[in-house]
C-alpha atoms as a PDB file:
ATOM      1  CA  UNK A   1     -20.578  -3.931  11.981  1.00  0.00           C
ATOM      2  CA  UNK A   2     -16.769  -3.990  11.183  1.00  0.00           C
ATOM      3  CA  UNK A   3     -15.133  -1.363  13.513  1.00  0.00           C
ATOM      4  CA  UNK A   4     -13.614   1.988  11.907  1.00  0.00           C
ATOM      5  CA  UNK A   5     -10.486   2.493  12.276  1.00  0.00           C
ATOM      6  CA  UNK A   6      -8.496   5.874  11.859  1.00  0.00           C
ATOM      7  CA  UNK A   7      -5.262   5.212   8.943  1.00  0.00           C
ATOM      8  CA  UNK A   8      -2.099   4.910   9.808  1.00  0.00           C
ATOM      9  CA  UNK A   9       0.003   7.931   9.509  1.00  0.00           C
ATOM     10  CA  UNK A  10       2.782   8.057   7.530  1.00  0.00           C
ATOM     11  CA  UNK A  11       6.462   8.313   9.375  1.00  0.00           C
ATOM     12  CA  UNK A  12       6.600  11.336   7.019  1.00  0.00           C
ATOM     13  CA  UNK A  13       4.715  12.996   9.457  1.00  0.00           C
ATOM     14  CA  UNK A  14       7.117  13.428  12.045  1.00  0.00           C
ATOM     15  CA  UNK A  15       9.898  14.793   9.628  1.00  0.00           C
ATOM     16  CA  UNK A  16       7.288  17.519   8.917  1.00  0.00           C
ATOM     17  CA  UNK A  17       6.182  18.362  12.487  1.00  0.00           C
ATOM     18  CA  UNK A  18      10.163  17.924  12.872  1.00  0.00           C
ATOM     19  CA  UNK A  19      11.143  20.551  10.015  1.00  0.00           C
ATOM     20  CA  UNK A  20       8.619  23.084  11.120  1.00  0.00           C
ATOM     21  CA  UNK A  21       9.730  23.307  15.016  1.00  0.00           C
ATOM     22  CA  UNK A  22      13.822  23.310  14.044  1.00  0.00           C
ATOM     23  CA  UNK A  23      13.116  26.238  11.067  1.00  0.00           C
ATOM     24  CA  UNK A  24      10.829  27.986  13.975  1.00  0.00           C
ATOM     25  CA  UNK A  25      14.410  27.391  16.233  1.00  0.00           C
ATOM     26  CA  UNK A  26      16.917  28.392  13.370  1.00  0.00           C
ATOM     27  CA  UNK A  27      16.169  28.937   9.850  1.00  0.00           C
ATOM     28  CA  UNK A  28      19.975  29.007   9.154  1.00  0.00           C
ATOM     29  CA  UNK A  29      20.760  25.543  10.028  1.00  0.00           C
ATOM     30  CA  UNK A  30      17.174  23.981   8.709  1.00  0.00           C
ATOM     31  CA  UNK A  31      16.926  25.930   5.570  1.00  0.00           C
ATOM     32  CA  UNK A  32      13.500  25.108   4.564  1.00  0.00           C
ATOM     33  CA  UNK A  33      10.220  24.830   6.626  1.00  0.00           C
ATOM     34  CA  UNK A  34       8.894  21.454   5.624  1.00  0.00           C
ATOM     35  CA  UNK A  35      11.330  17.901   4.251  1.00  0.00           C
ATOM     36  CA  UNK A  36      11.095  17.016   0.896  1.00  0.00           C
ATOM     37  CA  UNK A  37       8.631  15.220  -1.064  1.00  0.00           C
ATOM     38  CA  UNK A  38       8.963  11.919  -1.959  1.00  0.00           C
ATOM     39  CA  UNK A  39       8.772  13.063  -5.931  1.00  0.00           C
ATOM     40  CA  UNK A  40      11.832  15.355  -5.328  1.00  0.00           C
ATOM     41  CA  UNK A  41      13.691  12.352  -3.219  1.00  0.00           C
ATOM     42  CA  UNK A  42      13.316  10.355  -5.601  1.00  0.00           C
ATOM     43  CA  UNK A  43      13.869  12.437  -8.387  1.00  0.00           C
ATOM     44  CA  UNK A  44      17.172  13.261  -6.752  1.00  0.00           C
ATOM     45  CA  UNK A  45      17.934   9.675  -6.244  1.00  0.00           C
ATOM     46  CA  UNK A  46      17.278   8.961  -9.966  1.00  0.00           C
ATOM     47  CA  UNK A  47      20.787   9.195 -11.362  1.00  0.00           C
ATOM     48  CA  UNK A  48      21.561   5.703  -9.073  1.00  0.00           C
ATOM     49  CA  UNK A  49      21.801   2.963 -11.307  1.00  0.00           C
ATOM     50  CA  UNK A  50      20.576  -0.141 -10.282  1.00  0.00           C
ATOM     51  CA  UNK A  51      22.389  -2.576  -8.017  1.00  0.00           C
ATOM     52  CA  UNK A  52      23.431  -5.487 -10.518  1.00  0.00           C
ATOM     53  CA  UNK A  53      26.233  -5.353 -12.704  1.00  0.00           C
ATOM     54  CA  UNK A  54      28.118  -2.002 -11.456  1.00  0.00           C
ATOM     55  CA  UNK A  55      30.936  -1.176  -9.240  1.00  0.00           C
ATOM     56  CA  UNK A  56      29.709  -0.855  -5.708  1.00  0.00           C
ATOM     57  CA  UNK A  57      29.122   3.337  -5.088  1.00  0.00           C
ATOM     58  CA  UNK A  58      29.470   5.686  -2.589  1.00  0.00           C
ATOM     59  CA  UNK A  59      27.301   8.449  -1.779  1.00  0.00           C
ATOM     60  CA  UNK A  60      27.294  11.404   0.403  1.00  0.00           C
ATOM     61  CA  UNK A  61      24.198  13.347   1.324  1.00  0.00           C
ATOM     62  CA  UNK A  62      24.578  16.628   2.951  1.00  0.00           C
ATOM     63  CA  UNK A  63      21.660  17.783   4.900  1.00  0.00           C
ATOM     64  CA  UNK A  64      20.123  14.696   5.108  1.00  0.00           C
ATOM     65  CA  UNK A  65      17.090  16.348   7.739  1.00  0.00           C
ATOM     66  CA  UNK A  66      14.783  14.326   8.685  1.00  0.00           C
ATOM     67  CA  UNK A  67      15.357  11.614   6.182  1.00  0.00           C
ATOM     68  CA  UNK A  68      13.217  11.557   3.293  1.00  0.00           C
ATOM     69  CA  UNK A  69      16.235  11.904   0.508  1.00  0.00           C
ATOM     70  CA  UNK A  70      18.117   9.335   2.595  1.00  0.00           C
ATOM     71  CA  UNK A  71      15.052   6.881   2.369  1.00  0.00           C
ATOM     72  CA  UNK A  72      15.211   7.203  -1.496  1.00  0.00           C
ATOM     73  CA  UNK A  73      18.869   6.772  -1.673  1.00  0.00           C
ATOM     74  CA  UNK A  74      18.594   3.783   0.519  1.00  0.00           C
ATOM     75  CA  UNK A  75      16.010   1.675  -1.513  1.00  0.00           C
ATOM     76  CA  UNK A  76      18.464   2.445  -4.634  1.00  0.00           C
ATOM     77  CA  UNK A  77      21.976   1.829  -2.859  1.00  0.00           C
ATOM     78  CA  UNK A  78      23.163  -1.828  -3.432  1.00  0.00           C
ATOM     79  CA  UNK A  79      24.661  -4.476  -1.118  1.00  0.00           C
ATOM     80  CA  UNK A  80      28.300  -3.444  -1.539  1.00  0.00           C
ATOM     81  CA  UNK A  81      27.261   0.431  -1.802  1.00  0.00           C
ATOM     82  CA  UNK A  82      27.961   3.199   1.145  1.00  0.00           C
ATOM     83  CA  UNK A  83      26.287   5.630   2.020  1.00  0.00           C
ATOM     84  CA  UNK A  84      27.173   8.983   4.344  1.00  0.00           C
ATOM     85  CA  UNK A  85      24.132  11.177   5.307  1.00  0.00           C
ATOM     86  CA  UNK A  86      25.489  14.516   6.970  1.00  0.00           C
ATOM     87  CA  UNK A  87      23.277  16.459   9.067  1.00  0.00           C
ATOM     88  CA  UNK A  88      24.244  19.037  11.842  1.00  0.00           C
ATOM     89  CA  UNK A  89      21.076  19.528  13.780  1.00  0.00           C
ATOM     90  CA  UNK A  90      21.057  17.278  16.833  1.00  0.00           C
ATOM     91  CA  UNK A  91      17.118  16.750  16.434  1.00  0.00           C
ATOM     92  CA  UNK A  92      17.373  15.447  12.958  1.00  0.00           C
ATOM     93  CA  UNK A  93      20.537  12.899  13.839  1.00  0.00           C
ATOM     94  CA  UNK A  94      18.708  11.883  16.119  1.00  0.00           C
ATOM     95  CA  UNK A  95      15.179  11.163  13.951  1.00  0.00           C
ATOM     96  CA  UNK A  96      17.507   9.421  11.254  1.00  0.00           C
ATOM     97  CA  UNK A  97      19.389   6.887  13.886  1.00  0.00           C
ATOM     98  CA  UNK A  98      15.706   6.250  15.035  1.00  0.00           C
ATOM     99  CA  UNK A  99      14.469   6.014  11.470  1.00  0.00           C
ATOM    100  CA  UNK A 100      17.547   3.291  10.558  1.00  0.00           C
ATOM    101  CA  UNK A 101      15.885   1.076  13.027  1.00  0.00           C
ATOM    102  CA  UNK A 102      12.162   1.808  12.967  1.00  0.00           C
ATOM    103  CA  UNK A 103      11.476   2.382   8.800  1.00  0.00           C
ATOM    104  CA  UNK A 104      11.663  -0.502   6.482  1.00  0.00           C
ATOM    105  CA  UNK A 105      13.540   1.331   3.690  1.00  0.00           C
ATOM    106  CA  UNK A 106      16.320   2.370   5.860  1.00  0.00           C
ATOM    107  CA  UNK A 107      16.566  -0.167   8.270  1.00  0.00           C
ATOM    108  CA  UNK A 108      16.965  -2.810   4.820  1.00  0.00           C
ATOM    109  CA  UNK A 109      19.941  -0.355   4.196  1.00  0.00           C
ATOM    110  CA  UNK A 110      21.271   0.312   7.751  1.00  0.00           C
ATOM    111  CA  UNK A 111      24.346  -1.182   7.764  1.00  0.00           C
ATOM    112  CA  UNK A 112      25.424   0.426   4.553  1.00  0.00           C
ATOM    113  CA  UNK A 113      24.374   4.024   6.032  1.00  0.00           C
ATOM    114  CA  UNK A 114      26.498   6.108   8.066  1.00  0.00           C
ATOM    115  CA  UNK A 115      24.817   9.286   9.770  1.00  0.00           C
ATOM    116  CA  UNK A 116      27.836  12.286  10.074  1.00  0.00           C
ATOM    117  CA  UNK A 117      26.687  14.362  12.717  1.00  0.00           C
ATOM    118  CA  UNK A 118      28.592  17.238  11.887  1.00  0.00           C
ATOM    119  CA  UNK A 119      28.702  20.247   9.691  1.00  0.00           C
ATOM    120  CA  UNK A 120      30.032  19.128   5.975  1.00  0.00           C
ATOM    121  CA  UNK A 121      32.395  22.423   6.404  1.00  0.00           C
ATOM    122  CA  UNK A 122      34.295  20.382   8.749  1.00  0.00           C
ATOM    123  CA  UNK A 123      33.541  16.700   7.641  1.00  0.00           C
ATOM    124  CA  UNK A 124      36.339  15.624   5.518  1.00  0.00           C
ATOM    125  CA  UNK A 125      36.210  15.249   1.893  1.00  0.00           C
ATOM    126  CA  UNK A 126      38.757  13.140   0.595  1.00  0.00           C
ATOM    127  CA  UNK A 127      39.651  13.421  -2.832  1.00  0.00           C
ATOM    128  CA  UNK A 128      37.651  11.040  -5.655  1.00  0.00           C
ATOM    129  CA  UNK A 129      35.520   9.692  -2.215  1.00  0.00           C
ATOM    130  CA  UNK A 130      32.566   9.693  -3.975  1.00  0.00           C
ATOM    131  CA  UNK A 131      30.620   8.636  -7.192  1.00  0.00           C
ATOM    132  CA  UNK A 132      27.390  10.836  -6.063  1.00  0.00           C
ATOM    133  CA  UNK A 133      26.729  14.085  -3.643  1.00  0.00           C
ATOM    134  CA  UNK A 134      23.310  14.925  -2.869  1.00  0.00           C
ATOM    135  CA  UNK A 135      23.583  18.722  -1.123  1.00  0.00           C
ATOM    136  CA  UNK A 136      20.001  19.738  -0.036  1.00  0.00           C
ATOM    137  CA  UNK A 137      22.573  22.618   1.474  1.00  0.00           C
ATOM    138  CA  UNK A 138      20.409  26.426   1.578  1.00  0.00           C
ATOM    139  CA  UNK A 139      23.013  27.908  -0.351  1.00  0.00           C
ATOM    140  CA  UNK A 140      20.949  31.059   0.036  1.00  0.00           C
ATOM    141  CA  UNK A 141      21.770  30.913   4.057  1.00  0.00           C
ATOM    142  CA  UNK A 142      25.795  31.482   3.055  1.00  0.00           C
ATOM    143  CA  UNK A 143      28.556  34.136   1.693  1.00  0.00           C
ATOM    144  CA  UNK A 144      29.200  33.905  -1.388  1.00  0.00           C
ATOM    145  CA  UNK A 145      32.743  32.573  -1.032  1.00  0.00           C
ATOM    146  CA  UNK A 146      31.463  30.468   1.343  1.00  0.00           C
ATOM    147  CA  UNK A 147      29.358  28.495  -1.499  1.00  0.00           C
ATOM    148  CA  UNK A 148      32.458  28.736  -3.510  1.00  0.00           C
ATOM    149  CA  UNK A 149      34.461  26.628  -1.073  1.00  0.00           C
ATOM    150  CA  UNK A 150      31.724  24.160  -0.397  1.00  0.00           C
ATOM    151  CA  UNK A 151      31.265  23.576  -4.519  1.00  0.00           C
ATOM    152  CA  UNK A 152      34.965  23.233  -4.747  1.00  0.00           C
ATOM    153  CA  UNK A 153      34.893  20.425  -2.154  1.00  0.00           C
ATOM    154  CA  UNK A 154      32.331  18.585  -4.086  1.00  0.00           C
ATOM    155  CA  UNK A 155      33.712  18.440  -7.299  1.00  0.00           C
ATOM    156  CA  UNK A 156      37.020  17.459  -5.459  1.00  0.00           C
ATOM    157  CA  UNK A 157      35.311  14.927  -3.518  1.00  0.00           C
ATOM    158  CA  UNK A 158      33.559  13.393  -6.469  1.00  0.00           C
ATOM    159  CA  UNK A 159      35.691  10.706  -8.750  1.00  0.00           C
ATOM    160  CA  UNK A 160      35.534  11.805 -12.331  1.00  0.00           C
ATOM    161  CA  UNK A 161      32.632  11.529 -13.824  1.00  0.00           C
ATOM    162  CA  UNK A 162      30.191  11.419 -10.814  1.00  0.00           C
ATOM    163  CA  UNK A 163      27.110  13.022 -10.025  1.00  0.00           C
ATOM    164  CA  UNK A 164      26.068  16.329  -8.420  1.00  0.00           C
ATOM    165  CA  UNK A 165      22.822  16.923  -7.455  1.00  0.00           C
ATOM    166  CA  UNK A 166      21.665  20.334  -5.635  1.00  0.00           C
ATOM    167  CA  UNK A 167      18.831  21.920  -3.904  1.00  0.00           C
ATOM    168  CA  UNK A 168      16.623  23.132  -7.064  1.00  0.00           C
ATOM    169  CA  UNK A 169      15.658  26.520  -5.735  1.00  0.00           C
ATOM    170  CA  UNK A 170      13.132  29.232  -7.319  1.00  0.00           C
END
């Protein structure tokens, strides 16, 4: 009789378990109880065109968390593509430097990934620096001239005619 054997858990898991204990430690900085789903990752990943036959891009996720949006971005980003994942929680830096070794998708992309382990109010945002920002930023956790400023940034930061794509609250 062939031996049963529990299934393998998904590495999603640990985001999860992850989410829930830093929104139980701060809600402000974690802004949401659980990561996203892979249908919203890669729904937000989407406006990526395909590798061949473009420009190489660069792309800047803010709040990257425990890495489920980066994992999307990274199986769409291209050879000569970049790609900055910001995240200020400590725990979560240190799940997506684990995650670039230890999870296919990311570790493919590794050396075109750069984790920012600060807060994006103080990471610099160079003018026309980027072709696509993914903010998964709780808006709802700020002032709001505070959201203001942080808007303004992106649209500075983004080259003409690049892509924004925001937390899709209800």
């Amino acid at each position: 009789m062939p031996a049963i054997t529990a299934p393998a858990v998904p590495r999603q898991r640990s985001g999860a378990s992850a989410f829930l204990r830093e929104a139980a430690r701060s809600m402000r900085t974690t802004g949401a109880v659980a990561p996203s789903g892979s249908w919203l990752a890669r729904r937000l990943a989407a406006p990526l065109p395909a590798p061949g036959g473009r420009s190489p891009l660069r792309v800047l996720e803010v709040c990257a968390g425990a890495g489920t949006v980066t994992r999307a971005l990274a199986e769409r980003i291209g050879p000569g593509d970049r790609l900055d994942a910001a995240e200020i929680n400590p725990r979560f830096v240190r799940l997506l430097s684990e995650a670039l070794r230890t999870d296919r998708a990311l570790a493919a992309a590794s050396e075109r990934i750069r984790i920012v382990p600060e807060s994006i109010c103080r990471t610099p945002l160079p003018e026309n620096s980027y072709d696509m920002i993914v903010s998964y930023l709780p808006f709802m956790n700020f002032a709001p001239d505070m959201v203001r400023s942080l808007l303004e940034r992106y649209m500075a930061a983004l080259v003409p005619g690049g892509h924004l794509k925001l937390r899709e609250t209800t």
